[in-house]
C-alpha atoms as a PDB file:
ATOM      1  CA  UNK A   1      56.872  61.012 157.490  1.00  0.00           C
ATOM      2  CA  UNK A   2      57.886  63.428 154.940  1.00  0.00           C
ATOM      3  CA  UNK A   3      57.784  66.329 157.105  1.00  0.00           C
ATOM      4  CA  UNK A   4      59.923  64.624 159.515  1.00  0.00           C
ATOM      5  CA  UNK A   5      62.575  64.303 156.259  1.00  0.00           C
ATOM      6  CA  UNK A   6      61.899  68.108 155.038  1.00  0.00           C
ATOM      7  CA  UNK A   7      62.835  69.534 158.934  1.00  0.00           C
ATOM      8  CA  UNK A   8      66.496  68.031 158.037  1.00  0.00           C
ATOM      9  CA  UNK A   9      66.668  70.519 155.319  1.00  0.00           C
ATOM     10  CA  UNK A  10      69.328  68.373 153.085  1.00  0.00           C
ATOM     11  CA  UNK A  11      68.484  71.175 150.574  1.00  0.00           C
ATOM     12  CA  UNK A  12      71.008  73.408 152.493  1.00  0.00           C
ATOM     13  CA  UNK A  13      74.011  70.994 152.563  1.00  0.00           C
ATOM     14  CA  UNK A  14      75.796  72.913 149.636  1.00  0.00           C
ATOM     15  CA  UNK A  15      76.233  75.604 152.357  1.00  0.00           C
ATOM     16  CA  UNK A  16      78.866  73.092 153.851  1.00  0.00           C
ATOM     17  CA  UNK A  17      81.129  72.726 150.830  1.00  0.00           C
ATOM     18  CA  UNK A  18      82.687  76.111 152.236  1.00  0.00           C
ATOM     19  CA  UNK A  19      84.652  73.365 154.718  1.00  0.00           C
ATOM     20  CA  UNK A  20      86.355  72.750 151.844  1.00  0.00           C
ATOM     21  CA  UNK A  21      87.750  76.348 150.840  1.00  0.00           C
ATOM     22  CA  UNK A  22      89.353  76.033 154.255  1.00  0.00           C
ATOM     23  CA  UNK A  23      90.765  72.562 153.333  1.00  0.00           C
ATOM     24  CA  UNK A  24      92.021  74.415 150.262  1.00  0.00           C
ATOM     25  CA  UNK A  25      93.231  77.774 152.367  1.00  0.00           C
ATOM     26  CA  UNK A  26      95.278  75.286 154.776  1.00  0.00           C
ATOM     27  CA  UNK A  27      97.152  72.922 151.635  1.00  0.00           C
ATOM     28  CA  UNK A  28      97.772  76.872 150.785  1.00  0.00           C
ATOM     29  CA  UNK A  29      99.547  78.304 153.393  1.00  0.00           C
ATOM     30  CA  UNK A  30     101.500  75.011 154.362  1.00  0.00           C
ATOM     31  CA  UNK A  31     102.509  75.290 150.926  1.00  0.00           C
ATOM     32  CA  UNK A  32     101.186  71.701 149.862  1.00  0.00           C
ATOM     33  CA  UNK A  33     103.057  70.268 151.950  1.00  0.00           C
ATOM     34  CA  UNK A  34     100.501  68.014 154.087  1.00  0.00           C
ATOM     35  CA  UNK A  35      98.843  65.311 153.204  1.00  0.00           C
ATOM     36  CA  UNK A  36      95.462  65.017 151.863  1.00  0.00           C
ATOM     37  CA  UNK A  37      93.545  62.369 152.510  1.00  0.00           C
ATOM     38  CA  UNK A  38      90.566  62.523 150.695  1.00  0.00           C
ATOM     39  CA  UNK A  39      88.204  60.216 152.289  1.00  0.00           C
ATOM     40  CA  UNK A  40      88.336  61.387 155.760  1.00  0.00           C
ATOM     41  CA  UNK A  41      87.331  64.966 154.353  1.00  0.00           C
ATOM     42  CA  UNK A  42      84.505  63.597 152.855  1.00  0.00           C
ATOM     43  CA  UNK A  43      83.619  61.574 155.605  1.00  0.00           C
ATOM     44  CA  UNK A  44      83.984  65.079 157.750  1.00  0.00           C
ATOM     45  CA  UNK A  45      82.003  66.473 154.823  1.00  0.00           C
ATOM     46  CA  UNK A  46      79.062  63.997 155.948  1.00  0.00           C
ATOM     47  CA  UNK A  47      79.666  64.527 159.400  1.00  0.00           C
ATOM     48  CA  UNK A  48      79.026  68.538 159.003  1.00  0.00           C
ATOM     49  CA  UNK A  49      76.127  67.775 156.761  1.00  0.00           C
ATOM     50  CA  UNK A  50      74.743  65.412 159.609  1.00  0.00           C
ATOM     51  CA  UNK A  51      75.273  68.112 162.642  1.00  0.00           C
ATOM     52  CA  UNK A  52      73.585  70.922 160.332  1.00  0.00           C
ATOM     53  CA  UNK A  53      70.624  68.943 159.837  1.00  0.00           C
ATOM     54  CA  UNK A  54      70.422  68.246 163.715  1.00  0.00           C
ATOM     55  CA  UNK A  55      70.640  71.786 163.919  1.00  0.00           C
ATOM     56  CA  UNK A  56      67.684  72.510 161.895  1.00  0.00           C
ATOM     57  CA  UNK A  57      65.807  69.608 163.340  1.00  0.00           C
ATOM     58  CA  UNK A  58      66.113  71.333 166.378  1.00  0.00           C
ATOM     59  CA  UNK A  59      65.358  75.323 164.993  1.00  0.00           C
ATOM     60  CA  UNK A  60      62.673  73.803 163.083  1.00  0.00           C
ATOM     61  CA  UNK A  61      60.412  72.149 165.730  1.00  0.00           C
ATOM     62  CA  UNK A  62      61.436  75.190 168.957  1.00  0.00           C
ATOM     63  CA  UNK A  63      60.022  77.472 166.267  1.00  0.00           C
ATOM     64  CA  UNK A  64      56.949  75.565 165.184  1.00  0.00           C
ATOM     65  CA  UNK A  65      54.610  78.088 166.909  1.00  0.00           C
ATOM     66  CA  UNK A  66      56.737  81.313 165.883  1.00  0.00           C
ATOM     67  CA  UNK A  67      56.914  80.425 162.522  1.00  0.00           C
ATOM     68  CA  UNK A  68      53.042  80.437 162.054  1.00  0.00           C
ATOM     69  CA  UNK A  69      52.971  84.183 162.025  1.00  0.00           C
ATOM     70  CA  UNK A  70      55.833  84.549 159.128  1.00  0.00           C
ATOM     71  CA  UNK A  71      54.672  85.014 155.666  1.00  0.00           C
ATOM     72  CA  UNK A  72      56.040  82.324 153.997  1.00  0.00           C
ATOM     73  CA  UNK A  73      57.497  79.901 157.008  1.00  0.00           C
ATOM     74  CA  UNK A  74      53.771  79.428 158.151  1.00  0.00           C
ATOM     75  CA  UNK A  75      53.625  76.714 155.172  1.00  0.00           C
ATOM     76  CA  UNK A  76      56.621  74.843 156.486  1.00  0.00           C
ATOM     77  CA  UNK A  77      55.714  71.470 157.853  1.00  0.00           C
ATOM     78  CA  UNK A  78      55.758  71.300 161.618  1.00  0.00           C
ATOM     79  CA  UNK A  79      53.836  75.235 161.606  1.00  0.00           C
ATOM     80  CA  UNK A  80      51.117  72.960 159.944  1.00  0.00           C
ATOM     81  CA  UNK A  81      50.815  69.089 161.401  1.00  0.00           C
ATOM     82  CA  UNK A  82      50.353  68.189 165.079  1.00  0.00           C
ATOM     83  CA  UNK A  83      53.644  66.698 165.750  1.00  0.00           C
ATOM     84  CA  UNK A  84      55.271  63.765 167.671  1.00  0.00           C
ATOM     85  CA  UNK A  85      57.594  65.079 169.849  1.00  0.00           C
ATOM     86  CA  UNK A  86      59.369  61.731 170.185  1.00  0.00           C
ATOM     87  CA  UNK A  87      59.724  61.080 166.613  1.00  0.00           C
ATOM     88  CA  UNK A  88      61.037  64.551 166.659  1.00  0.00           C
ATOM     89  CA  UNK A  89      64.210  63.192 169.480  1.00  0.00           C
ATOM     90  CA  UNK A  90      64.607  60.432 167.583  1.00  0.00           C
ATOM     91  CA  UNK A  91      65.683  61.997 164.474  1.00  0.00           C
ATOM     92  CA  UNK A  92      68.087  64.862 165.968  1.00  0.00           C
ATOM     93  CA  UNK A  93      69.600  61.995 168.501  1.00  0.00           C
ATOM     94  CA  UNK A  94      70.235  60.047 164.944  1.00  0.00           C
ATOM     95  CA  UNK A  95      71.166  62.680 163.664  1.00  0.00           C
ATOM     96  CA  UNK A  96      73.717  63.805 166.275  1.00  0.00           C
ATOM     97  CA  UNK A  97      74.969  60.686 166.737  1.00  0.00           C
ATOM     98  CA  UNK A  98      75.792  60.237 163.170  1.00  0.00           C
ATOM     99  CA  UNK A  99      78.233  63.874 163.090  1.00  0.00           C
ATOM    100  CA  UNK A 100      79.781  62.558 165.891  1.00  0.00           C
ATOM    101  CA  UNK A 101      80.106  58.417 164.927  1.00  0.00           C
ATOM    102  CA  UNK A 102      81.520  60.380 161.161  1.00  0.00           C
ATOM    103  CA  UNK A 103      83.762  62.884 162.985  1.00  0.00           C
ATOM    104  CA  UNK A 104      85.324  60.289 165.086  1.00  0.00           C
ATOM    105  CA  UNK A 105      87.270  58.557 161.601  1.00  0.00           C
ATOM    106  CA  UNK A 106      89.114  62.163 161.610  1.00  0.00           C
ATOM    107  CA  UNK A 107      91.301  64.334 164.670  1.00  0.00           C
ATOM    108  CA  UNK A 108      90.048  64.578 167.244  1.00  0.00           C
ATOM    109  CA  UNK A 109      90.226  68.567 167.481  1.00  0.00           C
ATOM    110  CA  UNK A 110      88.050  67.921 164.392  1.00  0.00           C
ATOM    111  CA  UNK A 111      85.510  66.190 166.679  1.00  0.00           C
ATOM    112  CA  UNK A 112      85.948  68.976 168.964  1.00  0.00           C
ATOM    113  CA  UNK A 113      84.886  72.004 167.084  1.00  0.00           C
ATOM    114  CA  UNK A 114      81.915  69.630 165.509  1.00  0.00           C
ATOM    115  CA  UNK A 115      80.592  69.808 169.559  1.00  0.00           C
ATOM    116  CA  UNK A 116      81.414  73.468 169.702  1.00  0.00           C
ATOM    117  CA  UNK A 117      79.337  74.175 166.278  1.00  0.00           C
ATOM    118  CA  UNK A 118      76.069  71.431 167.975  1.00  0.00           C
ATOM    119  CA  UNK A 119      76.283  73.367 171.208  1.00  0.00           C
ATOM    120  CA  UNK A 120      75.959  76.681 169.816  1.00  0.00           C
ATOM    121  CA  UNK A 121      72.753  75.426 168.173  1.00  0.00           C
ATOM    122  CA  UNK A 122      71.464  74.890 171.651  1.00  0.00           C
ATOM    123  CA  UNK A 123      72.338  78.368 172.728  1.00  0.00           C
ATOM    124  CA  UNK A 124      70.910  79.843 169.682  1.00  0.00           C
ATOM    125  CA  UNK A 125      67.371  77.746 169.982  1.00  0.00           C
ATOM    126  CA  UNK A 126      66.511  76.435 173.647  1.00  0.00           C
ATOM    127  CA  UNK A 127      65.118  78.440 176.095  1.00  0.00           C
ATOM    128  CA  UNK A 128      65.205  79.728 178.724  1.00  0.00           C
ATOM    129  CA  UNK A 129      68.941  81.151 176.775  1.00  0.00           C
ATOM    130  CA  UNK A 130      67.615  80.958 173.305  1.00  0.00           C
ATOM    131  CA  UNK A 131      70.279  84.344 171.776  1.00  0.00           C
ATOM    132  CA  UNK A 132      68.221  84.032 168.430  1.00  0.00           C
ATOM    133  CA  UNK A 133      65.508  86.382 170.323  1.00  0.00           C
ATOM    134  CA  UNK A 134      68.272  89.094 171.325  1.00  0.00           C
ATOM    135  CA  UNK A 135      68.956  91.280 168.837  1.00  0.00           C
ATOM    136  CA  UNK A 136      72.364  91.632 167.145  1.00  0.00           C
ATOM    137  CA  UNK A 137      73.643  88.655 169.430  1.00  0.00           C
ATOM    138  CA  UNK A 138      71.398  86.251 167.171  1.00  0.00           C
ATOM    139  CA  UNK A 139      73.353  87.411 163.970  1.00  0.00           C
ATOM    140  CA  UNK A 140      76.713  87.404 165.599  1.00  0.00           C
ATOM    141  CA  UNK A 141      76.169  84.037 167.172  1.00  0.00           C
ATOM    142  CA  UNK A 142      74.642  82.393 163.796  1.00  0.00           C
ATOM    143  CA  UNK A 143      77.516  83.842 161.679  1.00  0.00           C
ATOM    144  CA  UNK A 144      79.228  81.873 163.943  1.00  0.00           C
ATOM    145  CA  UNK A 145      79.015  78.494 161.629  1.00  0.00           C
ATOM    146  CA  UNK A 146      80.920  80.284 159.042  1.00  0.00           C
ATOM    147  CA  UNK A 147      84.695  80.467 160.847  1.00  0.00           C
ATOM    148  CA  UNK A 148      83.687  76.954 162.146  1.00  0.00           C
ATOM    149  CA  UNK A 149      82.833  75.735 158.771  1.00  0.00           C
ATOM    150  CA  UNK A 150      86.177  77.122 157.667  1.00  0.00           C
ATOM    151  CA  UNK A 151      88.345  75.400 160.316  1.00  0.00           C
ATOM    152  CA  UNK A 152      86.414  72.133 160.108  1.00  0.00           C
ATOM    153  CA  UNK A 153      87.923  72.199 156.462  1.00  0.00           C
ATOM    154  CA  UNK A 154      91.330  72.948 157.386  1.00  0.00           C
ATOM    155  CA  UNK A 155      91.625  71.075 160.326  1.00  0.00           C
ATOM    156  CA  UNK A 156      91.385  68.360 158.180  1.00  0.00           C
ATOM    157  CA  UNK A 157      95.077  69.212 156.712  1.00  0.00           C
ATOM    158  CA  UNK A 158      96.585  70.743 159.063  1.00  0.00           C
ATOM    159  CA  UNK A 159      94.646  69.258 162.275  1.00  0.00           C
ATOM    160  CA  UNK A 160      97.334  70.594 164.970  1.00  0.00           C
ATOM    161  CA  UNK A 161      96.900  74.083 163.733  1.00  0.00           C
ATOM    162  CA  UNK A 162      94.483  76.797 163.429  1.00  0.00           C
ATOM    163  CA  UNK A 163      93.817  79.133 160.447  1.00  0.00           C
ATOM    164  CA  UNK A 164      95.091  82.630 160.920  1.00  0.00           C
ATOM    165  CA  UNK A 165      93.138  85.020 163.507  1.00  0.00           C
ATOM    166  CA  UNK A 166      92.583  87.079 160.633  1.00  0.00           C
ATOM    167  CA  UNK A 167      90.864  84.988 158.165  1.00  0.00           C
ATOM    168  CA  UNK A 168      88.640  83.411 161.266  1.00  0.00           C
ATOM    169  CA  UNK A 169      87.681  87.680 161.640  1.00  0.00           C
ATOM    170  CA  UNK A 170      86.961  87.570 157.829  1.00  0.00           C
ATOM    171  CA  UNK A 171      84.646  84.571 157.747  1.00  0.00           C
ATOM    172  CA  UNK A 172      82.725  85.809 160.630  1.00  0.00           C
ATOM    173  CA  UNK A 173      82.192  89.449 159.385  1.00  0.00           C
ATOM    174  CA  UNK A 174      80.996  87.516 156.115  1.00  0.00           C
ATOM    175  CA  UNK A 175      78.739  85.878 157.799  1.00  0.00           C
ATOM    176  CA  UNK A 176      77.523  88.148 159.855  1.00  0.00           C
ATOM    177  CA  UNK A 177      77.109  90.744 156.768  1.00  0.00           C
ATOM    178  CA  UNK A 178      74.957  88.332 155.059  1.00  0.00           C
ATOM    179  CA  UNK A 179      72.486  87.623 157.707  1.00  0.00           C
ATOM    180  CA  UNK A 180      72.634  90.657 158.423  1.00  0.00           C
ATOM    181  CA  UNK A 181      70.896  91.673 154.717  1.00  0.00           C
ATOM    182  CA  UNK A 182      69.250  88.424 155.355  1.00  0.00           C
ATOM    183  CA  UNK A 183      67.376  90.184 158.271  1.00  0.00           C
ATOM    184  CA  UNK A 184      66.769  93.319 155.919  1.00  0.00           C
ATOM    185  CA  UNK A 185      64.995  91.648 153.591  1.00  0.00           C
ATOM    186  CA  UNK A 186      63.066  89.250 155.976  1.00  0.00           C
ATOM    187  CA  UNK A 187      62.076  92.485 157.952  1.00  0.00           C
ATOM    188  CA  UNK A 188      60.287  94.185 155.047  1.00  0.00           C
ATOM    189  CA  UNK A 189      58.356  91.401 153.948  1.00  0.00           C
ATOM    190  CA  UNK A 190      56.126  91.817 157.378  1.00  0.00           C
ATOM    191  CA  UNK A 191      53.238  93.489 156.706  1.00  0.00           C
ATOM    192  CA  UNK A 192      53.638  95.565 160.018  1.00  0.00           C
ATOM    193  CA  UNK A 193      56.115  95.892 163.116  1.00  0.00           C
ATOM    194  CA  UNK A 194      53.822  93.339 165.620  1.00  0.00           C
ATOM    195  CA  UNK A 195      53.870  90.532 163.298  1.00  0.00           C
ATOM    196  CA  UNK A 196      57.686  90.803 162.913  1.00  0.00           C
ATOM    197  CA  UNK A 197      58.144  90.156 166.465  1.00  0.00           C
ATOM    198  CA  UNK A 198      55.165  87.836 167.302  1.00  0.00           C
ATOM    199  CA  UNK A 199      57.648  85.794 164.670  1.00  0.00           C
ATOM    200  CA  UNK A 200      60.894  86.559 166.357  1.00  0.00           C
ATOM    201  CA  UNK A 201      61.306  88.565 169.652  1.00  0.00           C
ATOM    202  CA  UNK A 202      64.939  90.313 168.072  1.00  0.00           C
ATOM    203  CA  UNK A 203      62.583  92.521 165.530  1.00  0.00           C
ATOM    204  CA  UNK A 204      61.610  94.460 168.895  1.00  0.00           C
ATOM    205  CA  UNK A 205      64.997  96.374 169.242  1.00  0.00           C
ATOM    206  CA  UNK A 206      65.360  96.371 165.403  1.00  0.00           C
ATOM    207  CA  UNK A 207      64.611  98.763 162.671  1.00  0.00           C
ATOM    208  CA  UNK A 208      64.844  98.673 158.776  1.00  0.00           C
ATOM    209  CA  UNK A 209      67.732 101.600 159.412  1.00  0.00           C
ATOM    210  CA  UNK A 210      69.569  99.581 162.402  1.00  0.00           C
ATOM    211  CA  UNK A 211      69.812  96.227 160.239  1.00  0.00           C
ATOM    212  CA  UNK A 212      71.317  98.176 157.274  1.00  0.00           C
ATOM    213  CA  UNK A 213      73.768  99.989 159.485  1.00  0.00           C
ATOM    214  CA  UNK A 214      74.987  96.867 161.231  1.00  0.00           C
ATOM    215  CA  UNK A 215      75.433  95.251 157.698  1.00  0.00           C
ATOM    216  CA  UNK A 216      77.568  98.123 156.881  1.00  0.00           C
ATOM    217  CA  UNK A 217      79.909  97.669 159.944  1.00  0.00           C
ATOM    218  CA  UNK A 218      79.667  94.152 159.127  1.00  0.00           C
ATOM    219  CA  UNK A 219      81.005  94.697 155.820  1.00  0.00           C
ATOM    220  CA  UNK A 220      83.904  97.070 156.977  1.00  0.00           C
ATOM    221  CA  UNK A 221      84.706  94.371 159.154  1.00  0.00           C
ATOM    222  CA  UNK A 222      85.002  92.143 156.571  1.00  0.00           C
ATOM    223  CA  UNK A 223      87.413  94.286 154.782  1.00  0.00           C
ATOM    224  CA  UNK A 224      89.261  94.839 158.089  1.00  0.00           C
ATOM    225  CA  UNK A 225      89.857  91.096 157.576  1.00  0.00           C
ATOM    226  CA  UNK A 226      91.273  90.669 154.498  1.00  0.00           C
ATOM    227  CA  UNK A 227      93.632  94.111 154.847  1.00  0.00           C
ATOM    228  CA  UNK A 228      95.408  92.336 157.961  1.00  0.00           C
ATOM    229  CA  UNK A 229      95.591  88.929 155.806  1.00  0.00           C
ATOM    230  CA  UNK A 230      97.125  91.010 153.021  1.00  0.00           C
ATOM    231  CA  UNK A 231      99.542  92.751 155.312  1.00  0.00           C
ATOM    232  CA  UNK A 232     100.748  89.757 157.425  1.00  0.00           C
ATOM    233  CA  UNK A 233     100.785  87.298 154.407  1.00  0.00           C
ATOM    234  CA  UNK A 234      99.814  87.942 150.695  1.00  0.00           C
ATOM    235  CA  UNK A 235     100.480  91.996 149.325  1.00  0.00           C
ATOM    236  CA  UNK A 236      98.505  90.204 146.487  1.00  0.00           C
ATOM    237  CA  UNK A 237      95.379  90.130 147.867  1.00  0.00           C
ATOM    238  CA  UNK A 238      94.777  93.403 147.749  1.00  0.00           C
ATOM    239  CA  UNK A 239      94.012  92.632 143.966  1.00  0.00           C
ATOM    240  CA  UNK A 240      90.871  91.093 145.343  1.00  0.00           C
ATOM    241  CA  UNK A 241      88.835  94.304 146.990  1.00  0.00           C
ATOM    242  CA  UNK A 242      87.404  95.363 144.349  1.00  0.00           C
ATOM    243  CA  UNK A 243      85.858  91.952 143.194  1.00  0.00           C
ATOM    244  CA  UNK A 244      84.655  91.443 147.230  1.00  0.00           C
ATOM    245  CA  UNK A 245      83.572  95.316 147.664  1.00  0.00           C
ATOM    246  CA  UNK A 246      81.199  94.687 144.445  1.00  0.00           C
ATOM    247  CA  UNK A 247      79.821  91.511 145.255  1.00  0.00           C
ATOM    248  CA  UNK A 248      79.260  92.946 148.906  1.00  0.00           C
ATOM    249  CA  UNK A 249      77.334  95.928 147.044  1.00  0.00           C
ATOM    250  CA  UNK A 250      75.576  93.437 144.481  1.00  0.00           C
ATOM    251  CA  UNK A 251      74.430  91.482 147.574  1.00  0.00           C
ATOM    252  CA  UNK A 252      73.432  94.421 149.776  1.00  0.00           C
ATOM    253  CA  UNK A 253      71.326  95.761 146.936  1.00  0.00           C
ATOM    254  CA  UNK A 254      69.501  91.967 146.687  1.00  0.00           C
ATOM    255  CA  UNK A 255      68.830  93.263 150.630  1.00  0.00           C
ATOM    256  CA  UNK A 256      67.846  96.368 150.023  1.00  0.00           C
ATOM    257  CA  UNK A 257      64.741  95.313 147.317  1.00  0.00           C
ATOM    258  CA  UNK A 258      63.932  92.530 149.736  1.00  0.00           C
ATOM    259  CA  UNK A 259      65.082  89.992 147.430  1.00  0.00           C
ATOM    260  CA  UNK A 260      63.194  86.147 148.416  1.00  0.00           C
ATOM    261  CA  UNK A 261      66.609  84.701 147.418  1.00  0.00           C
ATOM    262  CA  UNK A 262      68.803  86.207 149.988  1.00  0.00           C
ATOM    263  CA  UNK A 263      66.341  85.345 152.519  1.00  0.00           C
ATOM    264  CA  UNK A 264      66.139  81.618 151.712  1.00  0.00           C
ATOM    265  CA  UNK A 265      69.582  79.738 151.369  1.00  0.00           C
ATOM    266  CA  UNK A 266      67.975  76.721 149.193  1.00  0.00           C
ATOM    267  CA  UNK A 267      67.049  79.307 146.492  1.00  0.00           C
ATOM    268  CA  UNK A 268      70.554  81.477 146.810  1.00  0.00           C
ATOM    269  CA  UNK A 269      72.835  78.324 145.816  1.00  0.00           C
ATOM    270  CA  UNK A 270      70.557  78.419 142.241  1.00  0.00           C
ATOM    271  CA  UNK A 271      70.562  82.221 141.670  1.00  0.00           C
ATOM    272  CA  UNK A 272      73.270  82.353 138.690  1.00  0.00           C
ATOM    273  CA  UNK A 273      74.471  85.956 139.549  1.00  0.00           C
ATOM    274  CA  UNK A 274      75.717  84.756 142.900  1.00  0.00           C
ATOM    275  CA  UNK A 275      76.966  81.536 142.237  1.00  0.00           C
ATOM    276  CA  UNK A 276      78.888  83.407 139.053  1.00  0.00           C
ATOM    277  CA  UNK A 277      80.446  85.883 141.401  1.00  0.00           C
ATOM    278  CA  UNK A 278      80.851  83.593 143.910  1.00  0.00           C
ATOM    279  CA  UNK A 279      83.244  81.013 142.179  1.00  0.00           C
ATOM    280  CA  UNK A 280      85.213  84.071 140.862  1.00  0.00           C
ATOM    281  CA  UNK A 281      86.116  85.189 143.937  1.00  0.00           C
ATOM    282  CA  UNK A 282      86.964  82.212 145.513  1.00  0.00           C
ATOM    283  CA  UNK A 283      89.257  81.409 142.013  1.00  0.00           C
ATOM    284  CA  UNK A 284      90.690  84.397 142.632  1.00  0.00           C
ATOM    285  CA  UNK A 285      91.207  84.509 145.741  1.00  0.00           C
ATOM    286  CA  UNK A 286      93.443  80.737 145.211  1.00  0.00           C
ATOM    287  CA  UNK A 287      95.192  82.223 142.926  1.00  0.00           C
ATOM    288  CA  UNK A 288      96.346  85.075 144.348  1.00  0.00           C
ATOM    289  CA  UNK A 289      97.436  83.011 147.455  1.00  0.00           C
ATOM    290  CA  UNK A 290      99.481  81.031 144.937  1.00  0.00           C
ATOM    291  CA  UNK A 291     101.482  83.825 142.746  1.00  0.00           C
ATOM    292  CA  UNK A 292     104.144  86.293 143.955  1.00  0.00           C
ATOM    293  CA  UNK A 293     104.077  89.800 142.652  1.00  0.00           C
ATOM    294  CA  UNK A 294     107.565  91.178 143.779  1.00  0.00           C
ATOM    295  CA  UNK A 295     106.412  95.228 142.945  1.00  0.00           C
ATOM    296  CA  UNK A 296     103.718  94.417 145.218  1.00  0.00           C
ATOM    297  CA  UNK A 297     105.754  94.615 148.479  1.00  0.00           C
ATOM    298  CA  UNK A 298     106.314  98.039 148.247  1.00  0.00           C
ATOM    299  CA  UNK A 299     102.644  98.167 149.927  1.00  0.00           C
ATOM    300  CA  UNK A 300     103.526  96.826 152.924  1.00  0.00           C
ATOM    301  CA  UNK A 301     106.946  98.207 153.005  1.00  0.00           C
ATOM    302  CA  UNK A 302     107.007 101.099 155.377  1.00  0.00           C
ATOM    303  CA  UNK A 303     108.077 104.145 153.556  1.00  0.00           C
ATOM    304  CA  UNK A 304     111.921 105.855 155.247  1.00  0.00           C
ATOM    305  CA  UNK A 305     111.686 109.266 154.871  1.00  0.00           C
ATOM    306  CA  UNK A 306     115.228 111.280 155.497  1.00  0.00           C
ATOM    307  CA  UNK A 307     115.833 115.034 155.177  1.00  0.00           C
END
């Protein structure tokens, strides 16, 4: 019975408290003037919590067989036992049906993207579709839950309204740059090219060299993001690049020497370096959202220039 608990992989829930920095981003920009109410975000909280571990219910038992060839997943529960598969529908149904019965206490657009975040699970895992074996789509489709973490959160204060294109484009490159590095590091520990893709079809089209460069893009994208939130709504931000281009570096180097941490989400939330970082940027990004720096509009000013 335990392995049918340890498939649900509560150990990753943390990864949902970024709901709440969109909760935070949307009191924010309406300038504090909705309404919080508390209890239905956690009860959304639970709900995301709930769908993610249906999620992983799912990726867990479609890659059972896969996972046997990968260095460390090979230990993971259902790569070892025989199991049921009906015990294994009972738990995601449960599962699903609890997101959705929590969901259903908040708006309904709420609800909505919850379906949009379980369907994209199915995409990623089932076959005969299953985008995690096709290379650069499985990164771009599992970055995915970032954005729709993000508007979860601030759907749940401003539930009529969606967060700003550009910070939906930020999220995404974020997440996208990270599993990106994720993939680096996952790649190397192989200890050659067939076992890498007897464990996931994608490492066919991929190289040590074609992971790195798509993290780079992936991280210019990122900074795309926040340039157009600076110019359309906070000059201030622009205080922050330096702080997100060196945890981006910081992070790319964890890639780069294959770091176990980066590959395994459970063990990231307790490395001190990037929790450290982590809460300063997101402090500082609140409270640059929150002051106004009047010499600071001169950067997005456009310059008259008269003979």
């Amino acid at each position: 019975m335990n392995a049918y608990l340890s498939i649900a992989r509560i150990d990753n829930w943390p990864k949902n408290l970024l709901m709440f920095a969109g909760a935070a981003l949307a009191a924010i920009f309406s300038q504090f003037s909705a309404p919080v109410h508390w209890l239905q975000c956690i009860s959304v909280f639970f709900a995301l919590c709930a769908a993610s571990s249906a999620n992983y219910v799912l990726n867990e038992y479609l890659d059972r067989n896969t996972d046997k060839f990968h260095p460390v997943k090979k230990d993971r529960a259902l790569a070892k036992i025989q199991t049921k598969k009906p015990l294994i529908i009972f738990e995601y149904c449960a599962l699903f049906l609890l997101a959705l019965g929590l969901s259903m206490t908040a708006h309904a657009n709420i609800l909505m993207v919850l379906v949009v975040y379980l369907i994209l699970a199915w995409l990623y895992n089932i076959p005969p579709v299953r985008l995690k074996d096709v290379a650069y789509i499985d990164v771009l489709l599992e970055s995915v839950n970032y954005p729709l973490r993000v508007i979860i959160g601030w759907l749940c204060i401003l539930p009529h309204y969606l967060p700003p294109s550009s910070l939906i484009l930020t999220t995404w490159a974020i997440g996208a740059f990270t599993m990106s590095m994720k993939r680096v590091a996952e790649y190397r520990i192989f200890q050659n090219r067939d076992s890498a893709i007897a464990y996931r079809k994608s490492y066919a089209l991929y190289t040590t060299n074609t992971l790195i460069l798509s993290a780079f893009i992936y991280g210019l994208l990122t900074i795309f993001g926040i340039t157009i939130l600076m110019l359309k709504y906070k000059a201030e931000l622009i205080i922050l690049m330096p702080f997100l281009i060196g945890w981006m570096g910081w992070y790319f180097l964890m890639g780069l020497e294959h770091n176990f941490d980066i590959i395994y989400p459970e063990k990231l939330i307790f490395n001190k370096i990037f929790i450290v970082l982590l809460i300063l940027l997101i402090l500082l990004c609140l409270l640059l959202l929150n002051i106004n720096i009047p010499s600071f509009l001169i950067l997005i000013k456009p310059m008259h220039y008269a003979s």
